[in-house]
Protein backbone atom coordinates (compact mmCIF):
# COMPACT_ATOMS: atom_id res chain seq x y z
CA UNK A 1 119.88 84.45 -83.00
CA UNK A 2 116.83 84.86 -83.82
CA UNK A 3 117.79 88.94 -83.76
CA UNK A 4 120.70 88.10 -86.83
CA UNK A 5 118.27 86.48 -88.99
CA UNK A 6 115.72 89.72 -88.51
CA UNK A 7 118.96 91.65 -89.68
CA UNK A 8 119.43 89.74 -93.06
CA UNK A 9 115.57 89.82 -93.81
CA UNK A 10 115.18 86.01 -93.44
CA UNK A 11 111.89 86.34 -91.35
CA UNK A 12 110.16 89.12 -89.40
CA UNK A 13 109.90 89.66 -85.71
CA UNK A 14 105.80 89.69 -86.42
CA UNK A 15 106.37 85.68 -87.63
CA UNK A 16 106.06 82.63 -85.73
CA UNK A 17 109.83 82.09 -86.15
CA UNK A 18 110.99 84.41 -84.34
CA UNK A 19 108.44 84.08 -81.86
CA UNK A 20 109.29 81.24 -81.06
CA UNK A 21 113.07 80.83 -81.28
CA UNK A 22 113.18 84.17 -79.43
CA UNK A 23 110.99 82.31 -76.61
CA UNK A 24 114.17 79.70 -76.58
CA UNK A 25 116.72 82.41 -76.20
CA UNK A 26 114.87 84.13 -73.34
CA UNK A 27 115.18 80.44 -71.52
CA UNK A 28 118.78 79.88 -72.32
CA UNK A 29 119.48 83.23 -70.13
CA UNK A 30 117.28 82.21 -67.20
CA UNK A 31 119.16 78.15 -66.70
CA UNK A 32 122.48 79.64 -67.30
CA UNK A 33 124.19 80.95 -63.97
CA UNK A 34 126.52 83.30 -65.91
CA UNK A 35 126.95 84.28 -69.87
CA UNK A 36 129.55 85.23 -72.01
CA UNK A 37 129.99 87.99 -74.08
CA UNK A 38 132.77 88.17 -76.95
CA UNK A 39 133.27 92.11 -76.85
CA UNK A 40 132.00 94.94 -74.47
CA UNK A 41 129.60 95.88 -77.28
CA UNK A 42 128.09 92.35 -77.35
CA UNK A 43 127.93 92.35 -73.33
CA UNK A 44 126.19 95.61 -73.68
CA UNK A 45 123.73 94.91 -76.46
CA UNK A 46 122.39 91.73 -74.26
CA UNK A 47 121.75 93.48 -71.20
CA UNK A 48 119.84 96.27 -73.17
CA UNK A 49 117.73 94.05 -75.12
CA UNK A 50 117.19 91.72 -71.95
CA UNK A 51 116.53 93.80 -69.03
CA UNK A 52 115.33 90.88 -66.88
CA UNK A 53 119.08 90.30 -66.69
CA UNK A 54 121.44 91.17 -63.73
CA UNK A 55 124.70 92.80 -64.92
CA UNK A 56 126.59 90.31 -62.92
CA UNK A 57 126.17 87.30 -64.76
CA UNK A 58 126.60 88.49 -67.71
CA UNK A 59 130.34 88.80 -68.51
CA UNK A 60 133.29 89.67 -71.42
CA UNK A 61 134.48 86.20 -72.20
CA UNK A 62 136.40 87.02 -75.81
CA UNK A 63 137.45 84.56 -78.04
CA UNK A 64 141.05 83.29 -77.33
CA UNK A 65 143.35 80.63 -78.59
CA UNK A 66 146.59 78.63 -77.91
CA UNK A 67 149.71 80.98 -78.56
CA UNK A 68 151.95 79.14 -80.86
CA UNK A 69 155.20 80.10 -82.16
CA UNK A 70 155.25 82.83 -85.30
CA UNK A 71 157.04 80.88 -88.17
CA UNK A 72 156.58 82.32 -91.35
CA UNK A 73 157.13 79.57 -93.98
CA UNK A 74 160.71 79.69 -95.12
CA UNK A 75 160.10 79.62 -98.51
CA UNK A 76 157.23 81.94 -99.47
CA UNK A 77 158.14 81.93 -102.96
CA UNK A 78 158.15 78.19 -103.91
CA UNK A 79 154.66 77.81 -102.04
CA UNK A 80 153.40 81.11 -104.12
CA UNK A 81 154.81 79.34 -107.35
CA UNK A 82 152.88 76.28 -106.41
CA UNK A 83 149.27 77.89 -106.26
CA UNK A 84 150.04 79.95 -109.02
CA UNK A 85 150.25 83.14 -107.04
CA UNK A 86 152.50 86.28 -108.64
CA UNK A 87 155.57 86.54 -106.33
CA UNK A 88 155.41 90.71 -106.10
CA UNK A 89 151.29 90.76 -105.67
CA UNK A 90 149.69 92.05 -102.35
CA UNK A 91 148.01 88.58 -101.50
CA UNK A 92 144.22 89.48 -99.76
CA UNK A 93 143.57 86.38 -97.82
CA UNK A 94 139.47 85.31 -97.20
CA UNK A 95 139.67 82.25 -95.04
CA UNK A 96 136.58 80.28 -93.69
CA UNK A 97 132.98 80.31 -93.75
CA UNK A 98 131.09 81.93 -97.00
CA UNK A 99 127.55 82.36 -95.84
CA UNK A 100 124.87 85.32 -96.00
CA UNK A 101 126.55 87.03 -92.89
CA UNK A 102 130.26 87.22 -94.52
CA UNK A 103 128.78 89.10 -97.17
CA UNK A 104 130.80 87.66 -100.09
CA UNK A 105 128.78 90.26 -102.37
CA UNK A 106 131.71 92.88 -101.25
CA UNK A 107 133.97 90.48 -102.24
CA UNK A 108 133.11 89.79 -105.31
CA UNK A 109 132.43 93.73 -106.10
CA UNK A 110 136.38 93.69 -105.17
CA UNK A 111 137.50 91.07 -107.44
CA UNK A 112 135.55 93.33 -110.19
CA UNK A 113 137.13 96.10 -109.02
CA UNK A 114 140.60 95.20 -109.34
CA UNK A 115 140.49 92.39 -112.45
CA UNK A 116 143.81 92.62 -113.93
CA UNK A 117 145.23 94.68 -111.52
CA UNK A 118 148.63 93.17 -111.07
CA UNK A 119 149.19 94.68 -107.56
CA UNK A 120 146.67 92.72 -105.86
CA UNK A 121 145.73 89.29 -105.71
CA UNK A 122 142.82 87.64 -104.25
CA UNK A 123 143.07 84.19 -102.16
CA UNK A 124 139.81 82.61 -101.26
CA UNK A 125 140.03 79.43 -98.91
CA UNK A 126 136.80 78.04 -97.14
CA UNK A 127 133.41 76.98 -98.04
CA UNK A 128 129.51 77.61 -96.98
CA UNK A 129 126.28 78.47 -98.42
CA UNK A 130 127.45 81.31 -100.61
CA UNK A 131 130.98 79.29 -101.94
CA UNK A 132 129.31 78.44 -104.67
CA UNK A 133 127.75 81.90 -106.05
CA UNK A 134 131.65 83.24 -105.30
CA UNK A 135 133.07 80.13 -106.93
CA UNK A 136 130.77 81.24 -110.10
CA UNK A 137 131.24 84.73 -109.74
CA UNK A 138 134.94 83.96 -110.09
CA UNK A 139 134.38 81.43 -113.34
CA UNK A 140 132.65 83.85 -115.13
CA UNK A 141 135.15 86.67 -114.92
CA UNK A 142 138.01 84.83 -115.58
CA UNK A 143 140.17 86.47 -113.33
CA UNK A 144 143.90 86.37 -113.26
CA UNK A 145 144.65 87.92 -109.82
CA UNK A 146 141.85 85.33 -108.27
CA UNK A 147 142.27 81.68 -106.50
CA UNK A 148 139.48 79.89 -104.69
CA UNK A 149 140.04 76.64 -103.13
CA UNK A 150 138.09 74.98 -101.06
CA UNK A 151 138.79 74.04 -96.91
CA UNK A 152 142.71 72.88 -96.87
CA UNK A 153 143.45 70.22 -93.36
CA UNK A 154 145.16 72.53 -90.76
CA UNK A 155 148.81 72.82 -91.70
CA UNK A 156 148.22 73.27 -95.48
CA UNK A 157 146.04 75.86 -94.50
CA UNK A 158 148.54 77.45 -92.42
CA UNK A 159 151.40 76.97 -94.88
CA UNK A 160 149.53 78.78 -97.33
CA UNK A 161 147.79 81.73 -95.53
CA UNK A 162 151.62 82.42 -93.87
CA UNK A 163 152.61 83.51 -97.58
CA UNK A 164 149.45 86.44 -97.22
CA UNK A 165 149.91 89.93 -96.81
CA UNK A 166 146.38 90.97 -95.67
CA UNK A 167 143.66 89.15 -93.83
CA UNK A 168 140.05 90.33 -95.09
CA UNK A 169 137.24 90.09 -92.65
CA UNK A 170 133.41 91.58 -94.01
CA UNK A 171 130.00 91.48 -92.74
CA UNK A 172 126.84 92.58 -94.15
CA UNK A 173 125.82 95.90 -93.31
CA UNK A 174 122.31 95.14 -92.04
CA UNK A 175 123.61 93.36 -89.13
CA UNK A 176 122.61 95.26 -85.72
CA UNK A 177 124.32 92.90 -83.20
CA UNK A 178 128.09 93.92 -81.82
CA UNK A 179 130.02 90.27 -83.62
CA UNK A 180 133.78 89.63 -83.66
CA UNK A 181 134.26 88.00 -86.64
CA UNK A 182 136.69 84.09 -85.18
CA UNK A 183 139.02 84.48 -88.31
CA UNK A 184 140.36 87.75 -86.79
CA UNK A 185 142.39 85.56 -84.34
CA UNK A 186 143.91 83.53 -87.13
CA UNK A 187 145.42 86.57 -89.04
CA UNK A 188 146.43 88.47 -85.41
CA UNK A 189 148.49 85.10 -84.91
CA UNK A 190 149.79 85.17 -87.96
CA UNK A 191 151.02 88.89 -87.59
CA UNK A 192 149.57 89.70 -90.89
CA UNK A 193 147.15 92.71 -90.74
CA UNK A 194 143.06 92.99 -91.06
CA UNK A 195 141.41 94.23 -93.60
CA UNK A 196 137.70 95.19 -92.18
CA UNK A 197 134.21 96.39 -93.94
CA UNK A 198 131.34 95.44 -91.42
CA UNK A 199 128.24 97.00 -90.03
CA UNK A 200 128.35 100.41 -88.38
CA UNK A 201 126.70 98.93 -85.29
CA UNK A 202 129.59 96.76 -84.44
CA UNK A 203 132.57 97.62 -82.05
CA UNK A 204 134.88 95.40 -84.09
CA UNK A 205 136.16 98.52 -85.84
CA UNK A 206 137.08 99.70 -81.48
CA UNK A 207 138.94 96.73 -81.79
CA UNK A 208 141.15 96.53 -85.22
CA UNK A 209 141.61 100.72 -85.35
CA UNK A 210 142.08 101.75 -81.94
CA UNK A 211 143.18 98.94 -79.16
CA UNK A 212 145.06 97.00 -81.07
CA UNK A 213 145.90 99.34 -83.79
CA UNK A 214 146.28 96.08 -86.76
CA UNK A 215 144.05 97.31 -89.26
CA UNK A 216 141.94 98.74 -91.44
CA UNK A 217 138.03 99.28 -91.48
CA UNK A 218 135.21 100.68 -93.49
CA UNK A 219 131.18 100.51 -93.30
CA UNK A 220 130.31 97.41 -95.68
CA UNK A 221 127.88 99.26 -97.29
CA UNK A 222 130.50 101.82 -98.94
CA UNK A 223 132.21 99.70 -101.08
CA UNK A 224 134.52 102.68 -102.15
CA UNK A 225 136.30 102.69 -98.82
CA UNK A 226 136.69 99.60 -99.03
CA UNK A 227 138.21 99.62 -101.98
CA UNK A 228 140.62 102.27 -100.91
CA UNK A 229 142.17 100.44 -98.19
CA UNK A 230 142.79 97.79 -100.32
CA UNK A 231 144.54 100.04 -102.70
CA UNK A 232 146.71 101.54 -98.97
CA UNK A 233 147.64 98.41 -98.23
CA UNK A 234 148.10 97.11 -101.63
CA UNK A 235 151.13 99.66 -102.07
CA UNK A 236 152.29 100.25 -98.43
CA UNK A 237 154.34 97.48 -97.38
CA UNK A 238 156.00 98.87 -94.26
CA UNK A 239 152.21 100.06 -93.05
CA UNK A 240 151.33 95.91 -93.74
CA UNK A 241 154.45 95.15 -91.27
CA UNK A 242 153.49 97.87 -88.84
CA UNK A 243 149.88 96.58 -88.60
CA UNK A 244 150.56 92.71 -88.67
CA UNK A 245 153.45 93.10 -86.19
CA UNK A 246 150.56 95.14 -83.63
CA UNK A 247 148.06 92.38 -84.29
CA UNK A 248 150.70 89.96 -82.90
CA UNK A 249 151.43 91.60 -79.85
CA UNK A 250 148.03 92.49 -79.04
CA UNK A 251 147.05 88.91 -79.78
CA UNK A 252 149.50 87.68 -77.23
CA UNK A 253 148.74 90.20 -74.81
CA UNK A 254 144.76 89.93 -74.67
CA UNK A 255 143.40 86.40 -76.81
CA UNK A 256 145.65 84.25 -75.07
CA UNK A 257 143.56 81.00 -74.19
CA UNK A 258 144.61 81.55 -70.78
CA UNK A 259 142.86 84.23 -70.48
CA UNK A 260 139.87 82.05 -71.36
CA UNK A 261 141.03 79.67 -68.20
CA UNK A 262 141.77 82.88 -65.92
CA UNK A 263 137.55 84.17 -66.27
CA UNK A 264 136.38 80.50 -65.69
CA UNK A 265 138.54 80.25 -62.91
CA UNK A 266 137.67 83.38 -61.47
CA UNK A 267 133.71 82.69 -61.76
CA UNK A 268 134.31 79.01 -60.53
CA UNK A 269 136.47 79.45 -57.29
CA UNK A 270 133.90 82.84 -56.40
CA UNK A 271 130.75 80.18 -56.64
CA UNK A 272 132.22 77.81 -54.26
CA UNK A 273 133.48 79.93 -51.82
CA UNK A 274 129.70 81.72 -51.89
C-alpha cells in the first residue's frame, strides 16, 4: 500500500492519496532496522521500487505457522450430509476474506460456469466487502452445487474445510505487486491441493507449480483456464492426492513457524554481537 490501491483503480498516483500515504511508506523503511519480505519476488519488487534501500535489511521472512498433526475428519460423509454437500462432488473450497483484491468476480463467473454440474461443488466460507455481492450473486442463480456461509469459530472451520478436495486461491489481475495469498498455508496444512488464478506479475505461481509442485495456476484474467483446471481436478482424483500430499510436505519442510523464530534469531543474535 498505497501501490495495491493504484492497481485496483481506487485513486491515482497524480492524487493527494497516494501522495501522501506513499510519503508514510517511504518513513516506515527508514525507522525500521530490517524488513520482511513474504516471497523473493516481494523482496525484489521493494528494493527496485525503493532504491534508497540497502539489500541487507531487507530480507525473505515468508509466512509460516504452527505444524499440527494431519487428521482428516473421520467421518467425511456425515459432516457432507450435514451442510448439504453431494457425497461424490469435487468440493472447491474459498475460505476467508472476500474483498476487491480476492477477486470474487472469477468466482462467481465459475459458479455460472458450472450451475448444475454435478461433478463440482462450490463451498464459500468467509466474509468482507464483496460477501455480500457473492452472497447475491449466489441467491439469484439458485444454484444447487453452491454453499456460502459466513466465518465458522476455528474448529468448525477446520472440521468442515478437512471434507474439501481443492483449495481456491484468486487475485485480480491488475495487481502489480509479488503477494502470497495467507489462505495458501491453510490448504498446504491440510494436504488438500491449490487451485490458483492471480496476476501475471506475481511469483505465487513459482511457488504452487514448481517448488512445491501442489497445484494448479492460471492468469485471472483468462477465465477459460481457469475453468479448465477446475474441470482437471474436478475428474482426477489421484492428481488431487498427488498435489495435496506435496503441499503437505513442502509445508512442513519450508512454512514451519520455526522457521519464522530461526530468521529473527539470526538477525537478533548478529545485532548484538555487532
Amino acid at each position: 500500500f498505497p501501490q495495491n490501491a493504484v492497481d485496483l483503480g481506487m485513486f491515482s498516483k497524480r492524487s493527494l492519496p497516494y501522495v501522501y500515504f506513499r510519503r508514510c511508506e517511504k518513513k516506515m523503511y527508514a525507522l525500521a532496522a530490517v524488513i520482511g519480505c513474504m516471497s523473493e519476488g516481494n523482496r525484489q519488487y521493494l528494493l527496485r521500487h525503493n532504491p534508497k534501500l540497502s539489500a541487507d535489511r531487507v530480507e525473505l521472512f515468508p509466512n509460516t505457522a504452527a505444524v499440527r498433526p494431519l487428521e482428516k475428519t473421520a467421518d467425511i460423509a456425515r459432516v457432507r450430509q450435514e451442510r448439504g454437500i453431494p457425497a461424490q462432488a469435487c468440493v472447491f473450497l474459498f475460505s476467508g476474506n472476500m474483498g476487491a483484491p480476492q477477486y470474487t468476480e472469477l468466482l462467481c463467473a465459475a459458479m455460472d460456469r458450472f450451475a448444475g454440474d454435478a461433478r463440482v461443488f462450490f463451498l464459500v466460507m468467509g466474509d468482507g466487502t464483496h460477501s455480500a455481492r457473492v452472497r447475491a450473486h449466489i441467491e439469484k442463480g439458485a444454484f444447487k452445487n453452491v454453499l456460502m456461509t459466513g466465518r465458522l469459530p476455528a474448529e468448525q472451520y477446520q472440521r468442515v474445510a478437512d471434507c474439501c478436495d481443492v483449495g481456491l486461491s484468486t487475485l485480480d489481475p491488475r495487481f502489480t505487486i509479488p503477494n502470497y495469498p495467507s489462505k495458501t498455508l491453510s490448504y498446504m496444512m491440510g494436504a488438500i491441493p491449490v487451485l490458483a488464478a492471480t496476476d501475471s506479475r506475481t511469483d505465487y505461481r513459482d511457488l504452487l507449480v514448481e517448488q512445491a509442485r501442489c497445484g494448479l495456476w492460471s492468469d485471472s484474467s483468462r477465465q477459460e483456464d481457469f475453468f479448465a483446471n477446475i474441470e482437471r481436478l474436478a475428474q482426477n482424483p489421484a492428481l488431487r492426492e498427488e498435489l495435496g500430499r506435496n503441499g503437505r510436505e513442502y509445508f512442513e519442510n519450508n512454512f514451519d513457524v520455526r522457521r519464522s523464530v530461526d530468521i529473527l534469531e539470526k538477525r537478533f543474535l548478529a545485532k548484538k554481537s555487532s
